[in-house]
N, C-alpha and C. Protein backbone atom coordinates (compact mmCIF):
# COMPACT_ATOMS: atom_id res chain seq x y z
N UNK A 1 -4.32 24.58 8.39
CA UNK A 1 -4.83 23.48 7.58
C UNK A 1 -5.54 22.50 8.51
N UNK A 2 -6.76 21.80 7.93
CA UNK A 2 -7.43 21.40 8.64
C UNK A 2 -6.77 20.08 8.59
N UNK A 3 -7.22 18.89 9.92
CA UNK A 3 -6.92 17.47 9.87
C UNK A 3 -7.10 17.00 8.76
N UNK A 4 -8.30 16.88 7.81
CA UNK A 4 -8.82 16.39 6.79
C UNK A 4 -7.78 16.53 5.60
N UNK A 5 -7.68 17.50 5.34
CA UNK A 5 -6.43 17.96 4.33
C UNK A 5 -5.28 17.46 4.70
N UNK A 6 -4.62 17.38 5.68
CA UNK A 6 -3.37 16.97 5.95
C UNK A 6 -3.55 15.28 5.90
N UNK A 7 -4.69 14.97 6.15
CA UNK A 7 -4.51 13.30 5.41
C UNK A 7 -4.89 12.89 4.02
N UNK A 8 -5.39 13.79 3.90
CA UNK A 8 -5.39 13.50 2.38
C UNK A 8 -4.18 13.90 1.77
N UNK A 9 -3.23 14.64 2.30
CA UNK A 9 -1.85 15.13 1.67
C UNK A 9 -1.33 13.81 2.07
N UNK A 10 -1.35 13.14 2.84
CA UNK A 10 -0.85 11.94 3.21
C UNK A 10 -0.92 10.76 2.54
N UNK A 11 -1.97 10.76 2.00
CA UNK A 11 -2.59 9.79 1.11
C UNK A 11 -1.83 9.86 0.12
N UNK A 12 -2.19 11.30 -0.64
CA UNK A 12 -1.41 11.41 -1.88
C UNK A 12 -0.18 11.06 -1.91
N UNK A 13 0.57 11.14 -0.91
CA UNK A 13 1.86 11.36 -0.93
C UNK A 13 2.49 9.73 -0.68
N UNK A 14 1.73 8.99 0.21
CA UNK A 14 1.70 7.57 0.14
C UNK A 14 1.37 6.77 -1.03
N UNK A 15 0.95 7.25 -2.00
CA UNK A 15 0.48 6.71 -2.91
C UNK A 15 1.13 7.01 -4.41
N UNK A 16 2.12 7.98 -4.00
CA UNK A 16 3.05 8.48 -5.01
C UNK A 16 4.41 7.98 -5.19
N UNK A 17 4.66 6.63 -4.86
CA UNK A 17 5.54 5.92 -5.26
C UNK A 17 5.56 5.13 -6.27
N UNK A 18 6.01 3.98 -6.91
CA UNK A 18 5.88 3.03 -7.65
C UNK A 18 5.78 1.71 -6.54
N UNK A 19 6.53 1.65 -5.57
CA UNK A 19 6.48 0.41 -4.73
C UNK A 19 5.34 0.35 -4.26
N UNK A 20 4.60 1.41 -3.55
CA UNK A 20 3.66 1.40 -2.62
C UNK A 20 2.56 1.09 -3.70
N UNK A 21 2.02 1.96 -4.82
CA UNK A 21 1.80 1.42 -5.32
C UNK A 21 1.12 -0.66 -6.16
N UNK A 22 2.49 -0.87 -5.97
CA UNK A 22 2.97 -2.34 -6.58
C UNK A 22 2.15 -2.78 -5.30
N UNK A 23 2.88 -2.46 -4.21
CA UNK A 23 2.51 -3.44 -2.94
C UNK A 23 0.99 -3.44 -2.33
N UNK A 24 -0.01 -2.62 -2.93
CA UNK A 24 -1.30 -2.41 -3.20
C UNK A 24 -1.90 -3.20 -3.54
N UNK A 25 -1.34 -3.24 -5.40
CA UNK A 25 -1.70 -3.72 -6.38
C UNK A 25 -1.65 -5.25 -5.84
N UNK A 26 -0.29 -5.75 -5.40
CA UNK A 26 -0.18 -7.39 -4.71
C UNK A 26 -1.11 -7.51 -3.76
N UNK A 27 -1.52 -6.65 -2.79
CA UNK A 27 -2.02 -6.94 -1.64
C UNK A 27 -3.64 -7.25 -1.90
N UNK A 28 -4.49 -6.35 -3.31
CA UNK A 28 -5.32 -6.45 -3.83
C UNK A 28 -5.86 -8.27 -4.48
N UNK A 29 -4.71 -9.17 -4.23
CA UNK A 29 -4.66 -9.92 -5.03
C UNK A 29 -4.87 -11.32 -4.23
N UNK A 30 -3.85 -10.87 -2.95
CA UNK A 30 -3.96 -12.15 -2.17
C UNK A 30 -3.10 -11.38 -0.67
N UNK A 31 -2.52 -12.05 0.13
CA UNK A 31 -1.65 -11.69 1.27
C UNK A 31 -0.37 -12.42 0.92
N UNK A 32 0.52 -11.50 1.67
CA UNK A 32 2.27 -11.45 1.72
C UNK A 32 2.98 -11.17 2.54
N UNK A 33 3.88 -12.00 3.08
CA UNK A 33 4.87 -12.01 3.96
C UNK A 33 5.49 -10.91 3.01
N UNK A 34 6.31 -10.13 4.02
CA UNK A 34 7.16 -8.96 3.51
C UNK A 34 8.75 -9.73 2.85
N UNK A 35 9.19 -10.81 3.03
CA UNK A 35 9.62 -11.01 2.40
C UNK A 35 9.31 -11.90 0.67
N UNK A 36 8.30 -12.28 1.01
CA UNK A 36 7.47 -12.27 -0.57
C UNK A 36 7.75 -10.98 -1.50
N UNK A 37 6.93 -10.18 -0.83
CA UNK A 37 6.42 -8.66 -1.61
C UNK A 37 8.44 -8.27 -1.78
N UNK A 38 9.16 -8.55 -0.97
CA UNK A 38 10.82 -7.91 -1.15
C UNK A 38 11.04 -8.84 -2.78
N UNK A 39 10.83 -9.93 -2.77
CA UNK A 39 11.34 -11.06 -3.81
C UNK A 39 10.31 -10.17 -5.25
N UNK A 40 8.95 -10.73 -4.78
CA UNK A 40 8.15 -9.65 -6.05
C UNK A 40 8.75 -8.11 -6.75
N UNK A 41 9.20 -7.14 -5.91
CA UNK A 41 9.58 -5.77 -6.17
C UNK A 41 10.95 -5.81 -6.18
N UNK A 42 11.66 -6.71 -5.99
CA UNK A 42 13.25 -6.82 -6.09
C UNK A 42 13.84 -5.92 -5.28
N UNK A 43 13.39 -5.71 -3.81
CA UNK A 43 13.99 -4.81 -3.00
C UNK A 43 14.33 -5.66 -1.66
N UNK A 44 14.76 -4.98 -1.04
CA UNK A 44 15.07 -5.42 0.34
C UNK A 44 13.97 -5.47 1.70
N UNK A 45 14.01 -6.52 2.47
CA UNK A 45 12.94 -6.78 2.93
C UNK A 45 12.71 -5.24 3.79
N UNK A 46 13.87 -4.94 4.37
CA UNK A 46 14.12 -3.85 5.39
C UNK A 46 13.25 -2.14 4.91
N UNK A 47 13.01 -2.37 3.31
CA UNK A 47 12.85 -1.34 2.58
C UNK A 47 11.25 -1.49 2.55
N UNK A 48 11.24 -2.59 2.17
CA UNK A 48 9.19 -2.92 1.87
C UNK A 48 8.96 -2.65 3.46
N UNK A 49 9.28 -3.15 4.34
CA UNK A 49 9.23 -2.79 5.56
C UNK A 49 9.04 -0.87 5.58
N UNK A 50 9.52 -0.53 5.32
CA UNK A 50 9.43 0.92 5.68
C UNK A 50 7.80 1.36 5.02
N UNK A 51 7.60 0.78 3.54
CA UNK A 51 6.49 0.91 2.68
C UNK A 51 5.35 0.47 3.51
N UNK A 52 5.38 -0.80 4.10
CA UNK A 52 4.15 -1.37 4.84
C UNK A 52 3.99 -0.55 5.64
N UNK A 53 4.81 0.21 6.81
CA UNK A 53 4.67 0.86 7.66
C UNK A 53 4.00 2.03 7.53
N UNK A 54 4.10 2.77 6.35
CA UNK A 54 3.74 4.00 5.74
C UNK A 54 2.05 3.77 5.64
N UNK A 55 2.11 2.41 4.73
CA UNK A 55 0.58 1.77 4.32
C UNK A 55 -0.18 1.81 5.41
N UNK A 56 0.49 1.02 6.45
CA UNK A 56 -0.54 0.78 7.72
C UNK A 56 -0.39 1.85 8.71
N UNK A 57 0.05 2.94 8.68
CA UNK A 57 -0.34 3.89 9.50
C UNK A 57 -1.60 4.76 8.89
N UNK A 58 -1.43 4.59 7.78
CA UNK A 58 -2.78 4.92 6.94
C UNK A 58 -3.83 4.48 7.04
N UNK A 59 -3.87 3.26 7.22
CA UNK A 59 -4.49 2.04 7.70
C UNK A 59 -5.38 1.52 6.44
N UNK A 60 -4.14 1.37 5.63
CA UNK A 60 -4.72 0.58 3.97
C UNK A 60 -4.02 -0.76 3.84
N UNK A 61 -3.24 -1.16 5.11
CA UNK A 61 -3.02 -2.26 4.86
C UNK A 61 -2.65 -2.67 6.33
N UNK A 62 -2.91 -3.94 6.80
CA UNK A 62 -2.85 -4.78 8.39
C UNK A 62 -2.31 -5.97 8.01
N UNK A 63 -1.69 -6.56 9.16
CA UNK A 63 -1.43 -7.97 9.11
C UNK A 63 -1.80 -8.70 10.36
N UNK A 64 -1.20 -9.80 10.54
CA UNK A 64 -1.48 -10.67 11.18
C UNK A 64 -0.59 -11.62 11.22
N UNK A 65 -0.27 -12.34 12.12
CA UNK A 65 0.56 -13.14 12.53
C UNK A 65 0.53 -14.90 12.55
N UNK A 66 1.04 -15.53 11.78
CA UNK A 66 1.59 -16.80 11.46
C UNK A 66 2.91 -17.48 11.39
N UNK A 67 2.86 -18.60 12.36
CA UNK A 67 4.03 -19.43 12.49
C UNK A 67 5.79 -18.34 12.99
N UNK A 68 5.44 -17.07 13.24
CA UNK A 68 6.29 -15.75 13.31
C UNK A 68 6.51 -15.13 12.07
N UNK A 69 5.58 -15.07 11.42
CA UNK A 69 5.79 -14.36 10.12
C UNK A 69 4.84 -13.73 10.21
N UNK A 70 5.23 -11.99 9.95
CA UNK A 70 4.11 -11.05 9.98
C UNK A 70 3.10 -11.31 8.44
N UNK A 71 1.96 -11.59 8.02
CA UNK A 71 1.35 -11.93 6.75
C UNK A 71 0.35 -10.33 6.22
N UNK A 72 0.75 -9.43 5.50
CA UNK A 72 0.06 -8.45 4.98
C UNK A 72 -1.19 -8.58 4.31
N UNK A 73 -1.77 -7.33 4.32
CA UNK A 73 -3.41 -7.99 3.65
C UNK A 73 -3.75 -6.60 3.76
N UNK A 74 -4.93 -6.29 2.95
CA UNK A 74 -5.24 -5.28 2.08
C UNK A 74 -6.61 -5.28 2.95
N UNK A 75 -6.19 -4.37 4.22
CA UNK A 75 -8.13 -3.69 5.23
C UNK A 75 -8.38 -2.77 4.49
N UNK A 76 -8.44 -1.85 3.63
CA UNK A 76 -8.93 -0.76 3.29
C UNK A 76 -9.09 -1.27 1.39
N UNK A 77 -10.28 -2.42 1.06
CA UNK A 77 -10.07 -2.24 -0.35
C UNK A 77 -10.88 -1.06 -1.15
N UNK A 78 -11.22 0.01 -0.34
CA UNK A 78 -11.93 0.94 -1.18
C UNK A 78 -10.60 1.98 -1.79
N UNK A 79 -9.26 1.67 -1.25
CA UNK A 79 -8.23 2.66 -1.72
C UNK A 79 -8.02 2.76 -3.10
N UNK A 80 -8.57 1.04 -3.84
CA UNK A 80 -8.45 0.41 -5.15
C UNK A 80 -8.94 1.22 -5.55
N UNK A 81 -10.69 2.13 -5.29
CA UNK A 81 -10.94 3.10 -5.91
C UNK A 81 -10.72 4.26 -6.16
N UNK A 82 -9.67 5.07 -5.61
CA UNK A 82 -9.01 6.25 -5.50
C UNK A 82 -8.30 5.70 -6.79
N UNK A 83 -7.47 4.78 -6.65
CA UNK A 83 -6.31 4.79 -7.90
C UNK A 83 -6.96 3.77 -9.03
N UNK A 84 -8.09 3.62 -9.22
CA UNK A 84 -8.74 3.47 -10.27
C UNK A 84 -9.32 4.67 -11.00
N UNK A 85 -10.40 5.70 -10.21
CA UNK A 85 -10.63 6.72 -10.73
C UNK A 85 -9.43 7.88 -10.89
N UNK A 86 -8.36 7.32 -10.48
CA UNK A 86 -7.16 8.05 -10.73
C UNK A 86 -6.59 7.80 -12.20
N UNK A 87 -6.59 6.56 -12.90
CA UNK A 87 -5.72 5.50 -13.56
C UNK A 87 -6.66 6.36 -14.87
N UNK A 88 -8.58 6.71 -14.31
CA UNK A 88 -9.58 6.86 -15.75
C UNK A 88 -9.12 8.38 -15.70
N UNK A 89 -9.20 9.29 -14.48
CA UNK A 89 -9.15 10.67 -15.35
C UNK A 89 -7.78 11.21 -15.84
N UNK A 90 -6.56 10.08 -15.68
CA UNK A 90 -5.27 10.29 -16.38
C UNK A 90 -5.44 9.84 -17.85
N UNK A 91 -6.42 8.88 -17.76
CA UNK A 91 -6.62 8.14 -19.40
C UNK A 91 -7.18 8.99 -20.45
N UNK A 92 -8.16 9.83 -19.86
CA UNK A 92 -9.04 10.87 -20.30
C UNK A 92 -7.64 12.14 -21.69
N UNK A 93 -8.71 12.18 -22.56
CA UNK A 93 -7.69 13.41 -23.33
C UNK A 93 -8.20 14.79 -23.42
């Protein structure tokens, strides 16, 4: 299997949660301390933590650093279009 395929299995597979997902959808919106996005998704910070990590090795999501708070933010907004044209050909009958 070529590189290409195996990130796109990656993708998919990153993108096949409900959190990761959610934490997209937030990141699309504005930036978040990971304990924000924990309070938003009702999970544990330690857990969104694992999600961001997943995100940004992908490199669909980066942060940056304030006052010691890591702040998340959405580098890759063309991903919005994968799971938009995802959202129309599921809508499709």
């Amino acid at each position: 299997m070529d590189d290409n395929k195996k990130r796109m299995i990656n993708v998919f597979q990153a993108l096949g949660t409900e959190s990761r997902l959610k934490i997209i959808e937030f990141l699309s919106e504005r930036n978040y301390t990971t304990k924000e996005l924990a309070d938003l998704l009702e999970r544990k910070p330690s857990t969104i933590s694992k999600h961001l990590r997943i995100l940004k090795n992908l490199g669909f999501v980066w942060f940056k650093t304030h006052k010691g708070n890591s702040i998340y933010y959405l580098k890759r907004v063309d991903i919005l279009e994968l799971i938009d044209k995802a959202k129309e050909i599921l809508s499709r009958k």
